[in-house]
PDB file of N, CA and C in Angstrom:
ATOM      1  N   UNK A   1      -5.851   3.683 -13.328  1.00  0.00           N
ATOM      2  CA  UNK A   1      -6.095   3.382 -11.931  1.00  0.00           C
ATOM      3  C   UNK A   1      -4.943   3.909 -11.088  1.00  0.00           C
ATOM      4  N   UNK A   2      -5.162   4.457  -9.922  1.00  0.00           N
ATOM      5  CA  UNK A   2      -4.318   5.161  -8.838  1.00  0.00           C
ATOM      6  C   UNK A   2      -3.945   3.994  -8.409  1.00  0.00           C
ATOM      7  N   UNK A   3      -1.995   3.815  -7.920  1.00  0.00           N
ATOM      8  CA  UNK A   3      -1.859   2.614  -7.348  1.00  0.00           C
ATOM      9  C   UNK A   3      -1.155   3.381  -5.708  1.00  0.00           C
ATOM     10  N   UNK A   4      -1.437   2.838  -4.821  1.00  0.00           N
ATOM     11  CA  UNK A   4      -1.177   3.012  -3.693  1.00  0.00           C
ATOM     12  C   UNK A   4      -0.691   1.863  -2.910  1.00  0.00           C
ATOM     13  N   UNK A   5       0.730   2.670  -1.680  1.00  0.00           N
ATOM     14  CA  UNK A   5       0.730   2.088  -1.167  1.00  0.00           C
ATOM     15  C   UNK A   5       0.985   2.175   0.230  1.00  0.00           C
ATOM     16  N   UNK A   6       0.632   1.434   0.933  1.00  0.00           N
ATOM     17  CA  UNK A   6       0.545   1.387   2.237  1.00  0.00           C
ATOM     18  C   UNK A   6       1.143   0.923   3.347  1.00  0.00           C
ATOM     19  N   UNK A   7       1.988   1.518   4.468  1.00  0.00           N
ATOM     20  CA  UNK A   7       2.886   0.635   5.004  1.00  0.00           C
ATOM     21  C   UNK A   7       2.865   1.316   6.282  1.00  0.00           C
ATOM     22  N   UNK A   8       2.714   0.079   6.940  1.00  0.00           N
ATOM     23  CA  UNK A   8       2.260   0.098   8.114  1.00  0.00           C
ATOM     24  C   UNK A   8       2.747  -0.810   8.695  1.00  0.00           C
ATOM     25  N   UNK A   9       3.430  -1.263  10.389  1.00  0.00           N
ATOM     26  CA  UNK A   9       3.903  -2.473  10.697  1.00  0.00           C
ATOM     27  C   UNK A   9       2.631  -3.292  11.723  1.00  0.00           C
ATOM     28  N   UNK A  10       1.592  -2.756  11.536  1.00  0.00           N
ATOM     29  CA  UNK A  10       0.622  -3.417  12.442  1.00  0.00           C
ATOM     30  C   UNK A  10      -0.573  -4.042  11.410  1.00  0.00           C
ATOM     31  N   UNK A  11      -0.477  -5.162  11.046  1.00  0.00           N
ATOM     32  CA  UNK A  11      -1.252  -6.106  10.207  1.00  0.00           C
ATOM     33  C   UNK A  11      -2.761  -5.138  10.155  1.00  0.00           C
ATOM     34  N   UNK A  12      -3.366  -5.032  11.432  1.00  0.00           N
ATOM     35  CA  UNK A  12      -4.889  -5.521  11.235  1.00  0.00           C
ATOM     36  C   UNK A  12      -5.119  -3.622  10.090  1.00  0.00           C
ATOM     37  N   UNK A  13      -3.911  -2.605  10.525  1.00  0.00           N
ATOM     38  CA  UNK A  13      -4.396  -1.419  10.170  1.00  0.00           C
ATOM     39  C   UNK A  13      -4.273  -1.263   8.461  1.00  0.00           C
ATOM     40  N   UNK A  14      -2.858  -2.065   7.793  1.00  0.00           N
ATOM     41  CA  UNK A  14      -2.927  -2.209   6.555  1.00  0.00           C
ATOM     42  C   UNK A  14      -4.152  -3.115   6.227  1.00  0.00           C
ATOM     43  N   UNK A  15      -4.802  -3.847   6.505  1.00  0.00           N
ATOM     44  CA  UNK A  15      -5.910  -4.786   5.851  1.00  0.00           C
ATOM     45  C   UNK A  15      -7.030  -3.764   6.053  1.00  0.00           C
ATOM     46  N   UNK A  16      -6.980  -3.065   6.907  1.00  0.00           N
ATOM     47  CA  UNK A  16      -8.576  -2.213   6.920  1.00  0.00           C
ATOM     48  C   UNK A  16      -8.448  -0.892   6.280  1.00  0.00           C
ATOM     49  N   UNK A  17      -7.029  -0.338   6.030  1.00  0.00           N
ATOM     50  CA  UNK A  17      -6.925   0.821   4.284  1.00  0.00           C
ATOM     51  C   UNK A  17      -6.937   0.266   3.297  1.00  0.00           C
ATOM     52  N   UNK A  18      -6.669  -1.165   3.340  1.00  0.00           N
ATOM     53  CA  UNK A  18      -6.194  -1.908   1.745  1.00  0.00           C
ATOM     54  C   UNK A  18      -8.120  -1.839   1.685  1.00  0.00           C
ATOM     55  N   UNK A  19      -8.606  -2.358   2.798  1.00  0.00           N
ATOM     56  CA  UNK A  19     -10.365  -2.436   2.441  1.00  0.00           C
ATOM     57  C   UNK A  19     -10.825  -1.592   1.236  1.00  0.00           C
ATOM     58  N   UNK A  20     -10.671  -0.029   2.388  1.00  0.00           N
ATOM     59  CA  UNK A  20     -11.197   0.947   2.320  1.00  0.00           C
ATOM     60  C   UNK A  20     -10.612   1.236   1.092  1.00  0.00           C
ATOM     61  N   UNK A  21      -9.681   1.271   0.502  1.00  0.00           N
ATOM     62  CA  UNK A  21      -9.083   2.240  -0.684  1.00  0.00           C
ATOM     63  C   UNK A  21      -9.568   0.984  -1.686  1.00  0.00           C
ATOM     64  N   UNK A  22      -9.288  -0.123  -1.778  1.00  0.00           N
ATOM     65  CA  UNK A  22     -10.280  -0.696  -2.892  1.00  0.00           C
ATOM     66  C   UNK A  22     -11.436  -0.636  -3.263  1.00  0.00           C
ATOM     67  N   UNK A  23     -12.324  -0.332  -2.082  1.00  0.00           N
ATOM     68  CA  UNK A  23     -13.553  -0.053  -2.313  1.00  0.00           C
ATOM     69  C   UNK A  23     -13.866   1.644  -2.972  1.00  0.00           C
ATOM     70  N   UNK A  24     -12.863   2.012  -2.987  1.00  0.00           N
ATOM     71  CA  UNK A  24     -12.530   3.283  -4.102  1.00  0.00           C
ATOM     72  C   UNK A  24     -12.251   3.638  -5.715  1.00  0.00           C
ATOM     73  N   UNK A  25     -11.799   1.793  -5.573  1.00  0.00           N
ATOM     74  CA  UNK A  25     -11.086   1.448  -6.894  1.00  0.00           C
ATOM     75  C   UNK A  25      -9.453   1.237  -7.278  1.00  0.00           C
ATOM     76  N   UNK A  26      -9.212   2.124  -5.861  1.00  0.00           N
ATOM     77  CA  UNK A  26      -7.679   1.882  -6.052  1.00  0.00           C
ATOM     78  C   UNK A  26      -6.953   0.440  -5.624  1.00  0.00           C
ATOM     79  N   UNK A  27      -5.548   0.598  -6.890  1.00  0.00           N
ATOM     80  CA  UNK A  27      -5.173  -0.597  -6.447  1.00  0.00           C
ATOM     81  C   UNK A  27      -3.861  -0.276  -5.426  1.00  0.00           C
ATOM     82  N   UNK A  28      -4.102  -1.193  -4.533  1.00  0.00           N
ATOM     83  CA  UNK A  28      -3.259  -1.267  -2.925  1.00  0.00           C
ATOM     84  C   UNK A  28      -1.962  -2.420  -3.130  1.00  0.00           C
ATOM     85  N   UNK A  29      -1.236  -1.241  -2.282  1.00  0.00           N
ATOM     86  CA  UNK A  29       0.253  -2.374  -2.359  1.00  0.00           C
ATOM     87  C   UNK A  29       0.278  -2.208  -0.945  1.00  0.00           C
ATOM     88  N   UNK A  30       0.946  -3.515  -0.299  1.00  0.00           N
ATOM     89  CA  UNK A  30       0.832  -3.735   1.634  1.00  0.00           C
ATOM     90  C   UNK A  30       2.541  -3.869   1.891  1.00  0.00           C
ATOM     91  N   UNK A  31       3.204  -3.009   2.728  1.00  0.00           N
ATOM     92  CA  UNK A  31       4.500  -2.981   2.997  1.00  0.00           C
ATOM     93  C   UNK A  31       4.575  -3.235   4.975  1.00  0.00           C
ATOM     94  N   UNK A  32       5.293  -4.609   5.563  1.00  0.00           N
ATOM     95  CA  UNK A  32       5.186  -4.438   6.578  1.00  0.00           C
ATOM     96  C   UNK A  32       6.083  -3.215   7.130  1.00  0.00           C
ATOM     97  N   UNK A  33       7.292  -3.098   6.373  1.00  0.00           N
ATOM     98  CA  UNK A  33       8.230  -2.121   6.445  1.00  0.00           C
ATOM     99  C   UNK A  33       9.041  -1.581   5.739  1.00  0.00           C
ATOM    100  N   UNK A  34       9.914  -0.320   6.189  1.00  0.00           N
ATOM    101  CA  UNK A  34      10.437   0.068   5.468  1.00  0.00           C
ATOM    102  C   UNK A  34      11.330  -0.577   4.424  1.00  0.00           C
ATOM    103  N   UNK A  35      11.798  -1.637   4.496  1.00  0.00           N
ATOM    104  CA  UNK A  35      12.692  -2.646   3.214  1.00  0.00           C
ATOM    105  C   UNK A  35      11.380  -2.976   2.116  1.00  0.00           C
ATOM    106  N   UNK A  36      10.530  -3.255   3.030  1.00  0.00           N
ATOM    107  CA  UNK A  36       9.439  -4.041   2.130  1.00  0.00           C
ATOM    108  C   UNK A  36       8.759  -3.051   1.203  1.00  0.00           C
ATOM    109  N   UNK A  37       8.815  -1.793   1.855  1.00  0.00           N
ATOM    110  CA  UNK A  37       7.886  -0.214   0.414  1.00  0.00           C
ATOM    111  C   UNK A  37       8.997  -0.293  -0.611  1.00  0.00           C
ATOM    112  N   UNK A  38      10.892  -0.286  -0.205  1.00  0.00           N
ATOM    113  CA  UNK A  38      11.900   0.023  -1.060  1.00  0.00           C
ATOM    114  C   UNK A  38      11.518  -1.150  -2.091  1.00  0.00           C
ATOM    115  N   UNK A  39      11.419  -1.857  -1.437  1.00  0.00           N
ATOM    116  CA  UNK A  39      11.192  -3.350  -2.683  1.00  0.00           C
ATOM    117  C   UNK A  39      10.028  -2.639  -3.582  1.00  0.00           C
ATOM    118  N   UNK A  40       8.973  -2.425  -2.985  1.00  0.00           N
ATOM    119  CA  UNK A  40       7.677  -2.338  -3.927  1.00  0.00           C
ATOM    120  C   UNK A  40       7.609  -0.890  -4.755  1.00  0.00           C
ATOM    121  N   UNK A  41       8.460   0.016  -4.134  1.00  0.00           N
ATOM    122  CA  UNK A  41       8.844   1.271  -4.826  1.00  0.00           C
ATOM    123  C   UNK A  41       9.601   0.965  -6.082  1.00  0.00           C
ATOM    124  N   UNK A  42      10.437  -0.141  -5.964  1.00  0.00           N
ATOM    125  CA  UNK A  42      11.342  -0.084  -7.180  1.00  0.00           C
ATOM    126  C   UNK A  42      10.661  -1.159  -8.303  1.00  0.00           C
ATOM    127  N   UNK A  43       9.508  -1.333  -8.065  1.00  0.00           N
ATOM    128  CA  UNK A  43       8.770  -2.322  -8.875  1.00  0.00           C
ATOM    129  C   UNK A  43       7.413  -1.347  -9.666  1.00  0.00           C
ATOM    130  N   UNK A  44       6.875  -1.076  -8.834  1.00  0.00           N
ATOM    131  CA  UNK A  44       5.884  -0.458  -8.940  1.00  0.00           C
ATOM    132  C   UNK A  44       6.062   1.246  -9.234  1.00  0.00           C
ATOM    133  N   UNK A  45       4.949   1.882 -10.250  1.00  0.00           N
ATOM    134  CA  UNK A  45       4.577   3.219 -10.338  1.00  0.00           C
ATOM    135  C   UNK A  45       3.672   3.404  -9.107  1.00  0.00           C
ATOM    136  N   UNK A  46       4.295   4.024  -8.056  1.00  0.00           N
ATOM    137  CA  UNK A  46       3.095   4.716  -7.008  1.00  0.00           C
ATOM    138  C   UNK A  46       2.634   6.011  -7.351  1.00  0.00           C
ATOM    139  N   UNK A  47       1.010   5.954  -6.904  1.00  0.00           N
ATOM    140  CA  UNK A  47       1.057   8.091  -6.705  1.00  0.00           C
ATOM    141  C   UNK A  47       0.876   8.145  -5.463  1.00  0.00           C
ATOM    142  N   UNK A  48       1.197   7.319  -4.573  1.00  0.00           N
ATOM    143  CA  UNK A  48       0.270   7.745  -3.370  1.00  0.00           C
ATOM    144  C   UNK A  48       1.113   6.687  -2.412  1.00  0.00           C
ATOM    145  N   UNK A  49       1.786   6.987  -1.463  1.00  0.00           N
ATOM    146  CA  UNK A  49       2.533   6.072  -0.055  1.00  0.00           C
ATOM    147  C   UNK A  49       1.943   6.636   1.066  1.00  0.00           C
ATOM    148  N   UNK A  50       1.097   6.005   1.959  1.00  0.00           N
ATOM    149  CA  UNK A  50       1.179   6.000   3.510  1.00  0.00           C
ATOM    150  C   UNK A  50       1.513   5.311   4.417  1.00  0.00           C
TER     151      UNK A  50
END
């Protein structure tokens, strides 16, 4: 499974890619900001950050 993640500081726009890309199959990681992707970068294998 492709894990992605997404970071965005405006709530409603990460909840409506996290939608859309699950309904793909992929699994979604939600970053309000930049500290919050570094956190999930150093946890997680991403292929994919927007």
């Amino acid at each position: 499974m492709n894990n992605i993640l997404i970071v965005d500081d405006q709530q409603g726009i990460r909840l409506l890619l996290e939608e859309v890309f699950k309904r793909e199959g992929l699994a979604t990681y939600l970053a309000a900001s930049g500290i919050e992707a570094l956190e999930i970068v150093q946890k997680v294998k991403l292929d994919v950050i927007l």
